[in-house]
Protein backbone atom coordinates (compact mmCIF):
# COMPACT_ATOMS: atom_id res chain seq x y z
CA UNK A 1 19.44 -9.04 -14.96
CA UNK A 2 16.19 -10.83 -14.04
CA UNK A 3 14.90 -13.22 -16.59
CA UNK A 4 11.25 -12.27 -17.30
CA UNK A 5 9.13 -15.12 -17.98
CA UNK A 6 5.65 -16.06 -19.86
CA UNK A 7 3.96 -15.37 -16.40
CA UNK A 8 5.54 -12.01 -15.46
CA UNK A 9 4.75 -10.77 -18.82
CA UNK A 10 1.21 -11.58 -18.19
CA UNK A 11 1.07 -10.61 -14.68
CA UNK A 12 2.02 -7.09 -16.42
CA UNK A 13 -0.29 -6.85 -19.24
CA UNK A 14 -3.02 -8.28 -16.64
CA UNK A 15 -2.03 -5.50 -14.48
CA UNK A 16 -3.17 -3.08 -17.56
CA UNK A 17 -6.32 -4.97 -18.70
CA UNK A 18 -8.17 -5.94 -15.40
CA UNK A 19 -7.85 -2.81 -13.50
CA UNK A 20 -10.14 -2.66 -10.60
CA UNK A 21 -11.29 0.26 -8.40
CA UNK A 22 -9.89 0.79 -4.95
CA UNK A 23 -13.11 0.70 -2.90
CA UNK A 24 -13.62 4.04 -0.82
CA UNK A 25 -11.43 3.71 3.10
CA UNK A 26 -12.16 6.13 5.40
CA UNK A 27 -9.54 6.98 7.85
CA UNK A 28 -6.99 8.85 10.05
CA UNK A 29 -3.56 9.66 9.45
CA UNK A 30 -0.74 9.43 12.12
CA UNK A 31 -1.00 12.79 12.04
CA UNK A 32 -5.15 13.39 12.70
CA UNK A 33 -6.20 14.30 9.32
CA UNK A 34 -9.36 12.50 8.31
CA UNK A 35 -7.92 10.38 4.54
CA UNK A 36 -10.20 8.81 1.97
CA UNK A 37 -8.90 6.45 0.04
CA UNK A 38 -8.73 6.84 -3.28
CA UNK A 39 -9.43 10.35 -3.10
CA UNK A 40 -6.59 11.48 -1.46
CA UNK A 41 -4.43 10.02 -4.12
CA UNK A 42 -5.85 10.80 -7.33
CA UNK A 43 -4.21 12.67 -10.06
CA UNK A 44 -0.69 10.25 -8.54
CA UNK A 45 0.64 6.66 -8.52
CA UNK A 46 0.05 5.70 -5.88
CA UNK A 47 1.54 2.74 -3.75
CA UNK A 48 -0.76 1.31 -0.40
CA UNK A 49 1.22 -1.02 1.73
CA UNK A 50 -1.07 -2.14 4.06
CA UNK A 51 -0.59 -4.31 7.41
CA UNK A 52 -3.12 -5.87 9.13
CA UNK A 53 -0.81 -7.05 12.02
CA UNK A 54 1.67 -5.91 14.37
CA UNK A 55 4.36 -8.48 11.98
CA UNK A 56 2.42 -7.52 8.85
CA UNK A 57 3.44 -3.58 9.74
CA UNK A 58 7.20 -4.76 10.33
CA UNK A 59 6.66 -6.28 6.78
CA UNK A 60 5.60 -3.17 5.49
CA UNK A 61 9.04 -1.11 5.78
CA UNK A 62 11.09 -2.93 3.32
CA UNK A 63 8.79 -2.17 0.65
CA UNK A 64 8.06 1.18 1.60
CA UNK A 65 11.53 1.79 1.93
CA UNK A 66 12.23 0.81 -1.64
CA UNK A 67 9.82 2.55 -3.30
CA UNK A 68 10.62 5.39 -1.63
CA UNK A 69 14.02 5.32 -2.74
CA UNK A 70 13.32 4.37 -6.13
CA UNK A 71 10.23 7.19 -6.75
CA UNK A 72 10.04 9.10 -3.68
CA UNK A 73 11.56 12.46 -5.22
CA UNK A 74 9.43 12.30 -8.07
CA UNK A 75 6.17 14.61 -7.43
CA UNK A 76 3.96 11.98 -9.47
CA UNK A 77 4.07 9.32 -6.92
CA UNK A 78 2.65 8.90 -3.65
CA UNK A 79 3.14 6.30 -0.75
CA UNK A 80 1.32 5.06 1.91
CA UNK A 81 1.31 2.68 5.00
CA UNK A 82 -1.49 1.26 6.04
CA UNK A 83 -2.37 -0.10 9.41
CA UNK A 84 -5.71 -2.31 9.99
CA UNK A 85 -6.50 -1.96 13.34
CA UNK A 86 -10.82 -3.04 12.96
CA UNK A 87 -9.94 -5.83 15.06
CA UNK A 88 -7.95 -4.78 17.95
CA UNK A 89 -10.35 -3.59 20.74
CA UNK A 90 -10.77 -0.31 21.21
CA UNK A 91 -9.34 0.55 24.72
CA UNK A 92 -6.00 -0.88 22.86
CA UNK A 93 -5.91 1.31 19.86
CA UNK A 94 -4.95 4.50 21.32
CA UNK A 95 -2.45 2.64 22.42
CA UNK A 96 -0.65 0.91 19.45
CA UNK A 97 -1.40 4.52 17.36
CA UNK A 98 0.32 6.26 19.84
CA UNK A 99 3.23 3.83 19.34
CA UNK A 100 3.05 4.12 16.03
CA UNK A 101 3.28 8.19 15.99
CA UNK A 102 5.77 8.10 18.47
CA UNK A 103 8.06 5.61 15.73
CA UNK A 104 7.48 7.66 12.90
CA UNK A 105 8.97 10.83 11.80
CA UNK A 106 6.26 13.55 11.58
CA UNK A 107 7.22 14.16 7.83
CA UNK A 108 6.08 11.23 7.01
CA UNK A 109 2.85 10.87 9.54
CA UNK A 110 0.31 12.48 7.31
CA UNK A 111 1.13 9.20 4.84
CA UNK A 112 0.31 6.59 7.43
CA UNK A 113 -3.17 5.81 7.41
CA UNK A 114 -4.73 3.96 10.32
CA UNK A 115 -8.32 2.11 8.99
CA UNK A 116 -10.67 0.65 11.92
CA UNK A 117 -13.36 -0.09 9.06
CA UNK A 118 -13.71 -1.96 6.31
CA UNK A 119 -11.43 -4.90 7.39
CA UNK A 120 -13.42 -7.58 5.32
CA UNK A 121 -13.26 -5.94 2.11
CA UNK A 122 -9.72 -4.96 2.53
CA UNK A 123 -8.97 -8.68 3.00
CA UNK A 124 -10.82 -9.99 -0.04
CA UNK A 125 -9.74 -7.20 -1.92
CA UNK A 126 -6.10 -7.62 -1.46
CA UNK A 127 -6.18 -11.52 -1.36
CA UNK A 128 -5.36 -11.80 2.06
CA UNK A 129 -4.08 -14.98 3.29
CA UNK A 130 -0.88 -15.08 5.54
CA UNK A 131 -1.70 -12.10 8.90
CA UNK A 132 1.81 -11.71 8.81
CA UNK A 133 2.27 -10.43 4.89
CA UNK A 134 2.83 -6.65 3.77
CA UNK A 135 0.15 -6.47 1.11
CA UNK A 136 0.72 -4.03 -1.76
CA UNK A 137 -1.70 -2.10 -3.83
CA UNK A 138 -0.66 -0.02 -6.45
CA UNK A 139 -3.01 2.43 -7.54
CA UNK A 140 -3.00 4.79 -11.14
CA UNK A 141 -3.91 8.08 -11.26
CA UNK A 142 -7.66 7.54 -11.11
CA UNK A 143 -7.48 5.34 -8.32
CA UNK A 144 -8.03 2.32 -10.09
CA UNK A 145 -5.41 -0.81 -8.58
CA UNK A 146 -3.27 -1.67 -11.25
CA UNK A 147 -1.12 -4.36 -9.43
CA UNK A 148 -0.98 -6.18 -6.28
CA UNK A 149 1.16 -8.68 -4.03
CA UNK A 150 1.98 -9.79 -0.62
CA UNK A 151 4.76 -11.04 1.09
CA UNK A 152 8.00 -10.17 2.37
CA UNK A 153 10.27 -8.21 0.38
CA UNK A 154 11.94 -9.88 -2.61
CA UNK A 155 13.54 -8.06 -5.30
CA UNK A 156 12.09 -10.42 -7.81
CA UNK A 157 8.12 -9.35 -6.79
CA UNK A 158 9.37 -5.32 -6.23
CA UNK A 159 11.04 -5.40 -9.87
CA UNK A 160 7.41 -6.42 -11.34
CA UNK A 161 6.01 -3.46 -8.60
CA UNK A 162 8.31 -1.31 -10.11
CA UNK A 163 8.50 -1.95 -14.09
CA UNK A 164 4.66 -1.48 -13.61
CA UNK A 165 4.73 1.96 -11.46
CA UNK A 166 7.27 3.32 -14.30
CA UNK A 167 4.79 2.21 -17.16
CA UNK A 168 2.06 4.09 -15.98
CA UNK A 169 3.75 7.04 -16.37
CA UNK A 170 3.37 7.34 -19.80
CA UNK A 171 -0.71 6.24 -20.26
């Protein structure tokens, strides 16, 4: 059993106190379906794992994988890949989204979001520093981002993920 400590108890109540509002993303599923972000997912929990680079993406499946497992049957969650492609050039990204469709089960295309805007915010927003992190929002069910990370996959940082996504289940 994971020892919690002063930090990860504060990380959690922060989590509850300082909620912030996911700012509104417009943009295209892998399946063509115009998304906006947080609209799309309000009324759920809601979990954005977002990759704003080809090793980023790779860094993305672990996560997603988890959470699947863990709340993926259960109608009040929702999760969703997201791919930052505002700074590859545009003769490319037909390119790497066609790659992307082709490597992803249709089932699960119309919750893989591709963004070409907003890049920026997205960054400051998620407290981007390393191009090659997963970075992790996790949203309530007004849309308002309840907890965050980055990183590769460690079960230390998806236990926090997860203690909060089963808490806000009963506000």
């Amino acid at each position: 059993m994971a020892k919690l400590t002063c930090l990860g108890i504060m990380a959690v109540f922060a989590a509850f106190a300082c909620a912030e509002s996911l700012p509104r993303l417009e943009g295209e599923t892998l399946s063509k379906k115009p998304i906006v972000l947080p609209d799309t997912v309000r009324g759920k929990i809601a979990l954005l794992v977002v990759g704003f680079t080809k090793k980023g993406g790779q860094a993305t499946g672990s996560w997603q994988k988890q959470f699947k497992s863990d709340f993926g049957a259960d109608q009040r969650y929702a999760i969703y890949l997201v791919a930052v492609l505002e700074d590859v050039p545009r003769f490319i990204r037909g390119m790497i989204t066609s790659g992307m469709r082709s490597n992803t089960p249709p089932a699960e295309q119309d919750n893989f979001v591709i963004l070409v805007h907003g890049e920026e915010d997205l960054k400051h927003l998620v407290g981007y520093s390393n191009p090659d992190d997963a970075y992790l929002l996790l949203l309530d069910v007004k849309g308002e981002i309840r907890w965050r990370g980055h990183g590769l996959f460690k079960g230390e940082d998806y236990a926090a993920l997860k203690n909060v996504a089963k808490q806000l289940t009963s506000e």
